[in-house]
N, C-alpha and C. Protein backbone atom coordinates (compact mmCIF):
# COMPACT_ATOMS: atom_id res chain seq x y z
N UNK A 1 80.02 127.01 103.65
CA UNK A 1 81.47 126.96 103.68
C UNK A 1 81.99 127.91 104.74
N UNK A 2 83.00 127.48 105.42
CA UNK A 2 83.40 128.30 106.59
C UNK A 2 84.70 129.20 106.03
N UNK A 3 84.55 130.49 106.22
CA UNK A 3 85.22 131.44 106.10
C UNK A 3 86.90 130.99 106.05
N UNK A 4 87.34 131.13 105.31
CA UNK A 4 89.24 131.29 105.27
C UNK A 4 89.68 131.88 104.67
N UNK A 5 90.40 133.05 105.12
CA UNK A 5 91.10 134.24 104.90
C UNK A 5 92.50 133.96 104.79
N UNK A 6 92.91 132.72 104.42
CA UNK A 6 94.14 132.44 104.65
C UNK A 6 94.30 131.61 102.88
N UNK A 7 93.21 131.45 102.03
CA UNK A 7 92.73 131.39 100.52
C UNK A 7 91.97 132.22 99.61
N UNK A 8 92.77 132.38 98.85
CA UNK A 8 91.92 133.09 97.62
C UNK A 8 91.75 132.74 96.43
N UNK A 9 90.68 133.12 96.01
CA UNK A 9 90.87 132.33 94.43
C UNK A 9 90.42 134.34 93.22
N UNK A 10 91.24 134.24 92.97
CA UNK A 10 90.90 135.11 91.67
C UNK A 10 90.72 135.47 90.78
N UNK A 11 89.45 135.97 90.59
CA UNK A 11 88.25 135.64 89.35
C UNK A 11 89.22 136.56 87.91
N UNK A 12 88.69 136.99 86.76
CA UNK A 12 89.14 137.37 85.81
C UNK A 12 88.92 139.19 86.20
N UNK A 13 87.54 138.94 86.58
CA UNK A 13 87.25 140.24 87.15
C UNK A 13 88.17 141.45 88.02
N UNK A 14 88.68 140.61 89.07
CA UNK A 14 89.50 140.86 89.99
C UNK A 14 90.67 141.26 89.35
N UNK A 15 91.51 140.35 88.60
CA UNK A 15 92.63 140.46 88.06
C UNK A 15 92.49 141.92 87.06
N UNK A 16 91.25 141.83 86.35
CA UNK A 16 91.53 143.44 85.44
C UNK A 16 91.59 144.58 86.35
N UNK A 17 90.47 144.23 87.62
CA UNK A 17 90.40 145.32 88.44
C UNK A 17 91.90 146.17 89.32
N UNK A 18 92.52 144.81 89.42
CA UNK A 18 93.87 145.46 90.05
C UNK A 18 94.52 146.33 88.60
N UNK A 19 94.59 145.36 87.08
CA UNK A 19 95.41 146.11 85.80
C UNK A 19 95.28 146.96 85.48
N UNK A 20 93.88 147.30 86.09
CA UNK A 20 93.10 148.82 85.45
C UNK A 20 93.35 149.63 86.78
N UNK A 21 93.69 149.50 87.34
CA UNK A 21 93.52 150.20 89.12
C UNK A 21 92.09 150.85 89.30
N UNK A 22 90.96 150.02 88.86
CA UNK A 22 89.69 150.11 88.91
C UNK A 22 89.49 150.23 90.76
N UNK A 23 88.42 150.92 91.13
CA UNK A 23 87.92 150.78 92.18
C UNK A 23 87.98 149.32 92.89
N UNK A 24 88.68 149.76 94.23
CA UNK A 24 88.61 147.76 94.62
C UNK A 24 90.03 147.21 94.40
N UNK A 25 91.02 148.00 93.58
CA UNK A 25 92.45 147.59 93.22
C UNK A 25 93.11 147.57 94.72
N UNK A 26 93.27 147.94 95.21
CA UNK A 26 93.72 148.08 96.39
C UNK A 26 93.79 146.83 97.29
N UNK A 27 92.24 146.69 97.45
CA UNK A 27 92.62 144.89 97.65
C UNK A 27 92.68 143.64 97.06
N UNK A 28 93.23 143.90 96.12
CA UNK A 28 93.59 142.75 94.99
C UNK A 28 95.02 142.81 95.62
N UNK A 29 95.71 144.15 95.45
CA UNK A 29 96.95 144.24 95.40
C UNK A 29 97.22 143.63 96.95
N UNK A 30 96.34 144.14 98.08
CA UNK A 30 97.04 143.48 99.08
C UNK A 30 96.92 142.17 99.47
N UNK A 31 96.00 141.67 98.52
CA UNK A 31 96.07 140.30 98.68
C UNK A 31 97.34 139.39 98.20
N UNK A 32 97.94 139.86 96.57
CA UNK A 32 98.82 139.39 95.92
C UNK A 32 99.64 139.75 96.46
N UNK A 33 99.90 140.90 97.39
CA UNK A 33 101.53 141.34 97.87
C UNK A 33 101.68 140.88 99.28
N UNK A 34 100.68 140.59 99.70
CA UNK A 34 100.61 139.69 101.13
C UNK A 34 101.02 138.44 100.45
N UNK A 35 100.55 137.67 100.00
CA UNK A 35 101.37 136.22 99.60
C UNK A 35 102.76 136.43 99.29
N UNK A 36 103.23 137.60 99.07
CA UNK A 36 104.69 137.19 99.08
C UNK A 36 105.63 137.12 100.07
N UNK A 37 104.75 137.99 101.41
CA UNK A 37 104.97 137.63 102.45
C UNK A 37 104.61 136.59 103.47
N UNK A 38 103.66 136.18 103.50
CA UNK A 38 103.00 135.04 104.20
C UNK A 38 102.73 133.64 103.17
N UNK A 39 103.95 132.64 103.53
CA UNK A 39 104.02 131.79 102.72
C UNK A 39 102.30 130.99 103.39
N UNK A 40 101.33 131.31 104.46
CA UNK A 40 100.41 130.28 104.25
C UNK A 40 99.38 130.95 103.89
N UNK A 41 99.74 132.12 103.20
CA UNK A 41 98.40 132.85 102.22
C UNK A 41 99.02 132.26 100.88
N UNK A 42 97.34 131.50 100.57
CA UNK A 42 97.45 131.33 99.25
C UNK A 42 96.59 131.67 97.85
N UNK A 43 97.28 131.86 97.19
CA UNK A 43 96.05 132.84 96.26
C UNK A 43 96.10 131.56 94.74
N UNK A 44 95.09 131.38 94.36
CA UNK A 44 94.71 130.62 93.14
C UNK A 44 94.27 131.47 91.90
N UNK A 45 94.62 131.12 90.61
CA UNK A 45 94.29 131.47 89.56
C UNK A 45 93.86 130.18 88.69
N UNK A 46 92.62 130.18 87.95
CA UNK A 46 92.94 128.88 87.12
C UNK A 46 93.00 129.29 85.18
N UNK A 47 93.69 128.28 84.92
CA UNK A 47 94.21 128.76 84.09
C UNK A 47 92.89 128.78 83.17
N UNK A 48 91.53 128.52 83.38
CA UNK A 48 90.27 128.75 82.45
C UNK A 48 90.25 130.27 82.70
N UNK A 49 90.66 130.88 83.36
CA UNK A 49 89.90 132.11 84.28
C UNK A 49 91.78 133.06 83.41
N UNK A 50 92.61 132.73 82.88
CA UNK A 50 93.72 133.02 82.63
C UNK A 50 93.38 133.50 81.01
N UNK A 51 93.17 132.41 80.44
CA UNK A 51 92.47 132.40 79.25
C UNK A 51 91.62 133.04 78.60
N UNK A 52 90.32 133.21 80.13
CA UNK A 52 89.36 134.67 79.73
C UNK A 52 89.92 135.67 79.55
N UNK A 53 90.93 136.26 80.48
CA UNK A 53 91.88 137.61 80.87
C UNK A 53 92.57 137.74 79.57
N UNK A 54 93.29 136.44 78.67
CA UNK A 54 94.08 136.96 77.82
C UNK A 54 93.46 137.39 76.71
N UNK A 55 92.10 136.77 76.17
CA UNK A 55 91.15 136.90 75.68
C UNK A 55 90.60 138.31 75.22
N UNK A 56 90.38 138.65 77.11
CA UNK A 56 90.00 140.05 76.68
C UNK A 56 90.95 141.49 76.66
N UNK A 57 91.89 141.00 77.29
CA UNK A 57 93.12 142.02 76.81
C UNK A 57 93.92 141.94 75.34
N UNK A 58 93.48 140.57 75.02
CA UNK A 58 94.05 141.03 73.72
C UNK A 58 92.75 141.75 72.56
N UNK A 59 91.84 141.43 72.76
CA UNK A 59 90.34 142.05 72.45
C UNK A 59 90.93 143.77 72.43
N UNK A 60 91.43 144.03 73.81
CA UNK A 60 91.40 145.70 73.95
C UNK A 60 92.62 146.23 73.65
N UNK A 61 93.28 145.45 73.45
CA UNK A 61 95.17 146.01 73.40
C UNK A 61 95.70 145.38 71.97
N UNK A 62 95.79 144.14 71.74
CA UNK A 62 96.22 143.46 70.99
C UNK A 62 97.30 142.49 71.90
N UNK A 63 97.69 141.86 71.40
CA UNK A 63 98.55 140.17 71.49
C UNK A 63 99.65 140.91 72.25
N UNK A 64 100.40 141.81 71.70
CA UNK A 64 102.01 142.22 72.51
C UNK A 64 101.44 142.62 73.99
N UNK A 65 100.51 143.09 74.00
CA UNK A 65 99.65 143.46 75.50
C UNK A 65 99.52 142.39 76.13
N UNK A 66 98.74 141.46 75.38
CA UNK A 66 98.33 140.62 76.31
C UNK A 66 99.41 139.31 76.74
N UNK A 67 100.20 139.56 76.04
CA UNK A 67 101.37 138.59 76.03
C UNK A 67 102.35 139.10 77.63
N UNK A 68 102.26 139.95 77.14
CA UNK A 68 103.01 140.67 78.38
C UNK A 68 102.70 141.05 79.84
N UNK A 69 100.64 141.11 79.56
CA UNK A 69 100.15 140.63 80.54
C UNK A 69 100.31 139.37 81.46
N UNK A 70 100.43 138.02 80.77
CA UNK A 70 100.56 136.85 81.08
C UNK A 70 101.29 136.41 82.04
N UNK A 71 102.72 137.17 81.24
CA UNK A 71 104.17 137.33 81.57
C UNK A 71 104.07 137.78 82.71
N UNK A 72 103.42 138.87 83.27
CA UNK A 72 103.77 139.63 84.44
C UNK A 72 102.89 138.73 85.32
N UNK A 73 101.67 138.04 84.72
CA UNK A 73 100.99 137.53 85.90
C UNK A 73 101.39 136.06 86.47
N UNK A 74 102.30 135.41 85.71
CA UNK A 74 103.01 134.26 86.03
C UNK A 74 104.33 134.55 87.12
N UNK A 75 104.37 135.46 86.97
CA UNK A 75 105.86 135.74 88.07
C UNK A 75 105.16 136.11 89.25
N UNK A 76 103.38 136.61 89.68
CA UNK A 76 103.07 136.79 91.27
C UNK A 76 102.95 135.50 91.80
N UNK A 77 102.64 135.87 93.16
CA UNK A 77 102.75 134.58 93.85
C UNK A 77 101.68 133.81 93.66
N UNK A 78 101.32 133.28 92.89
CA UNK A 78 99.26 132.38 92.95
C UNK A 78 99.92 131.32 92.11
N UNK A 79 99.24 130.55 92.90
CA UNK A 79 99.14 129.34 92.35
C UNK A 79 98.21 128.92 90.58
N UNK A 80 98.79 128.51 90.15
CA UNK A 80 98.26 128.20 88.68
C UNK A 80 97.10 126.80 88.81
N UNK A 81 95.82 126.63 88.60
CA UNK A 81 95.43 125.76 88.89
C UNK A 81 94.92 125.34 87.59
N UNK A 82 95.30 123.77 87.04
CA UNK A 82 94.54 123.38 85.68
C UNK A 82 93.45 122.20 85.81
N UNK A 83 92.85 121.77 84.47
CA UNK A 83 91.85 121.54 84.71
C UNK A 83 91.72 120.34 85.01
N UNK A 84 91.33 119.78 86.43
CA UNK A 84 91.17 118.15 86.11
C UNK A 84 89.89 117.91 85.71
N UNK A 85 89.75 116.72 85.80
CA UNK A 85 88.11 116.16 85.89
C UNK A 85 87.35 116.02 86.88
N UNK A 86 87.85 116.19 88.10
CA UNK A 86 86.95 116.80 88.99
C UNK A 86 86.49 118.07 88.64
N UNK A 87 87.69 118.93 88.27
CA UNK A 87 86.74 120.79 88.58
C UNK A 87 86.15 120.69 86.81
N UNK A 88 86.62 119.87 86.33
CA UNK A 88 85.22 119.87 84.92
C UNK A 88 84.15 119.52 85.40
N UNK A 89 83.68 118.52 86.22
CA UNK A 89 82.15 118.20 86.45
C UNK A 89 81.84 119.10 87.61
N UNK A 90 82.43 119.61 88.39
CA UNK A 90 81.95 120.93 89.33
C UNK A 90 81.72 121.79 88.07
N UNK A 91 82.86 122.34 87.84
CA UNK A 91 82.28 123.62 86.79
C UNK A 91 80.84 123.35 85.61
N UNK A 92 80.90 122.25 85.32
CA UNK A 92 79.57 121.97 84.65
C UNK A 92 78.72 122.05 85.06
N UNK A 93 78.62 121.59 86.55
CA UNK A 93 77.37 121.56 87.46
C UNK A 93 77.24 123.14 87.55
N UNK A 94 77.60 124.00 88.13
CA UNK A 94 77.81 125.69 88.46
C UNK A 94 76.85 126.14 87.10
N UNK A 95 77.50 125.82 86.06
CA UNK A 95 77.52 126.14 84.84
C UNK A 95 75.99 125.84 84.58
N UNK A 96 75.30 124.71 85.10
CA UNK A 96 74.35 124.71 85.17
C UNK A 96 72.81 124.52 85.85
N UNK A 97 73.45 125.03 87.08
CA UNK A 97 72.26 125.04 87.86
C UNK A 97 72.17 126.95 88.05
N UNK A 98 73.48 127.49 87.59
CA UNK A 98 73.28 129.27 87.60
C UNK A 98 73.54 129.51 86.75
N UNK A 99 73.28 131.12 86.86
CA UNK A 99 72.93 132.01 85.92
C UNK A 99 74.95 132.52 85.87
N UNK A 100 75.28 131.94 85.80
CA UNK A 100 77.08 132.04 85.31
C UNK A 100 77.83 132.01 84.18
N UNK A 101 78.88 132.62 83.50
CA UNK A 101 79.99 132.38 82.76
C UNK A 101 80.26 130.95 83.00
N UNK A 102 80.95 130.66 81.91
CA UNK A 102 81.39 129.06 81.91
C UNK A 102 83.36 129.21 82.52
N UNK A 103 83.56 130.86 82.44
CA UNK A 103 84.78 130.72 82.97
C UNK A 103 84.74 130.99 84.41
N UNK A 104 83.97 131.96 85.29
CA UNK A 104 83.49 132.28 86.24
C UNK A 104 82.67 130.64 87.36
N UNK A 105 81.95 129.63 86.66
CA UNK A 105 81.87 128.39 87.08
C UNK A 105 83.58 127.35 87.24
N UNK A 106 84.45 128.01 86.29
CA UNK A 106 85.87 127.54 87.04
C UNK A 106 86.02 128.41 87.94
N UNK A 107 85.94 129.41 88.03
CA UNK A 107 86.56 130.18 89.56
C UNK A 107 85.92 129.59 90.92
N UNK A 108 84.72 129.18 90.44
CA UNK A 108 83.80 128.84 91.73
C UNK A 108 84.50 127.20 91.95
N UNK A 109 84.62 125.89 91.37
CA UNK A 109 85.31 125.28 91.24
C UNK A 109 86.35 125.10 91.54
N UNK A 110 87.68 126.47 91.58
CA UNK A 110 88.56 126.38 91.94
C UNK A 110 88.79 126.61 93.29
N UNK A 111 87.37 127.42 93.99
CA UNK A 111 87.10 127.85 95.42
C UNK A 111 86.89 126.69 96.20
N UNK A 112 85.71 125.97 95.40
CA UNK A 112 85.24 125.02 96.42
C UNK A 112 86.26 123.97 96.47
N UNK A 113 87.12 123.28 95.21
CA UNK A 113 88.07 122.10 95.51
C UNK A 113 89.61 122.71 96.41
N UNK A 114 89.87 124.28 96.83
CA UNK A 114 90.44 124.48 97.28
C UNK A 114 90.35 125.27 99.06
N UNK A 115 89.12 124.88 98.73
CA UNK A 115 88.52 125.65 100.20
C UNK A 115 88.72 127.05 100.56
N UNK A 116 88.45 127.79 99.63
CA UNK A 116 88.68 129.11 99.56
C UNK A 116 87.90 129.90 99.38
N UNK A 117 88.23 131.17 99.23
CA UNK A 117 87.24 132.54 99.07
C UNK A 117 87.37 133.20 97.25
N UNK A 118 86.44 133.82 96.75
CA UNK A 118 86.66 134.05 95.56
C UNK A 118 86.72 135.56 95.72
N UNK A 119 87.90 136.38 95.36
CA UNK A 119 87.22 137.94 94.89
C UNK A 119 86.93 138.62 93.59
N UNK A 120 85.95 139.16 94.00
CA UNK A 120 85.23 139.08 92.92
C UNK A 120 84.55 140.57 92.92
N UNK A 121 83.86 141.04 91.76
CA UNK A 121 83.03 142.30 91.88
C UNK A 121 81.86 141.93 90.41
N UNK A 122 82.20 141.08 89.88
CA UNK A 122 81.24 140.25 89.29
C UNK A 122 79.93 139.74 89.66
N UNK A 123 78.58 140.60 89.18
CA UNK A 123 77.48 140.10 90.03
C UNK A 123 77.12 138.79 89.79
N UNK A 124 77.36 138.04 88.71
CA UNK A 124 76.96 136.83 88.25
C UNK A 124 77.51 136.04 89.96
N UNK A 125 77.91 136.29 90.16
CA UNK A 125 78.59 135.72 91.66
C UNK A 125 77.29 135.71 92.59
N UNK A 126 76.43 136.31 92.48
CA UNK A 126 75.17 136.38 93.62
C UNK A 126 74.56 135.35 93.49
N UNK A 127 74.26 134.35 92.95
CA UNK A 127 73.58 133.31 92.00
C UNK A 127 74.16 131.99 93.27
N UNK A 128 75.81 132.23 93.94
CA UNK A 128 76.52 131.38 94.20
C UNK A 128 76.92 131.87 95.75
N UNK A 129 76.06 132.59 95.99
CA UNK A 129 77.04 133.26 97.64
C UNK A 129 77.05 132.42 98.62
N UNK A 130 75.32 131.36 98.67
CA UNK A 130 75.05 130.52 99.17
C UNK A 130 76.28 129.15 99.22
N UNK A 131 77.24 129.08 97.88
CA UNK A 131 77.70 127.50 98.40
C UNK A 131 79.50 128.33 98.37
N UNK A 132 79.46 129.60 98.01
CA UNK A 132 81.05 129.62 98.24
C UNK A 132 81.29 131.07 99.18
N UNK A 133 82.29 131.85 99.93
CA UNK A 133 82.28 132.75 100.26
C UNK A 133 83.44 133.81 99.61
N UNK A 134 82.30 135.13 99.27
CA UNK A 134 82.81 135.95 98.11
C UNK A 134 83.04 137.40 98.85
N UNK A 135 84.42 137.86 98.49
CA UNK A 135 85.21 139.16 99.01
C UNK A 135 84.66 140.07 97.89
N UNK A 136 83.57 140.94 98.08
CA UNK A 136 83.07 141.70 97.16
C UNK A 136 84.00 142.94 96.52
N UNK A 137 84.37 142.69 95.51
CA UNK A 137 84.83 144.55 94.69
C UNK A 137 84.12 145.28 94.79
N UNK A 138 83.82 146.03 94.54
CA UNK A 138 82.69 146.80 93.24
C UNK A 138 82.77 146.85 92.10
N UNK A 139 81.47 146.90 91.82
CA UNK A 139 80.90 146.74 90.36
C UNK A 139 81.89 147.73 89.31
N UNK A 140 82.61 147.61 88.79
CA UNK A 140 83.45 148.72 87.95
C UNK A 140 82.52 148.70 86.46
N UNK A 141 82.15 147.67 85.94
CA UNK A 141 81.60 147.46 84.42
C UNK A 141 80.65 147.42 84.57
């Protein structure tokens, strides 16, 4: 896949990393605050990869947290991506030819049907460097 810096897709990983201002926040943030300036940067979220996030913030916070998480993450600029039946049989395939999350095989899914880059600091991502191209974090967890 040929490099474009002009797409992003962002993993669950990514997204805590900016909430937590974990190592690596920095360019989450300038990715999301660049799209509000450059209408042909585009940043993707899918809503499988939305689901993990609320999942585990409400796991660590409870529901009013994670509710409010949601809230704040629906008003940045990224595109919301849901599930068709194409990125179900990609993500199945991901899902099973690697060593991946079944929500992390939508992120990859949402890369490849959008021609994009994933960021990520998630090693399960090494499994996949070969068919998508990945903006490394660091490892925070």
């Amino acid at each position: 896949m040929k490099k474009r810096k002009s797409k992003y897709v962002l993993d669950t990983f990514a997204v805590l990393t900016y909430l937590k201002e974990e190592p690596g926040w920095e360019k989450v943030r300038k990715v999301i605050w660049n799209a509000y300036n450059n209408k042909d940067l585009q940043v993707f979220f899918n809503y499988v990869n939305l689901g993990e996030l609320y999942y585990i913030v409400y796991r660590e916070n409870g529901a009013v947290i994670a509710d409010k998480i949601v809230s704040i993450i629906k008003q940045w600029p990224i595109r919301f991506i849901g599930v068709r039946s194409d990125m179900a049989l990609i993500a199945g395939r991901m899902k099973a030819e690697n060593r991946i999350s079944y929500a992390d095989a939508y992120a990859i899914a949402t890369a490849l049907t959008q021609k994009a880059m994933v960021i990520t600091g998630d090693l399960e991502f090494k499994s996949v460097e070969d068919i998508i191209d990945i903006e490394w974090l660091p490892k925070n967890r």
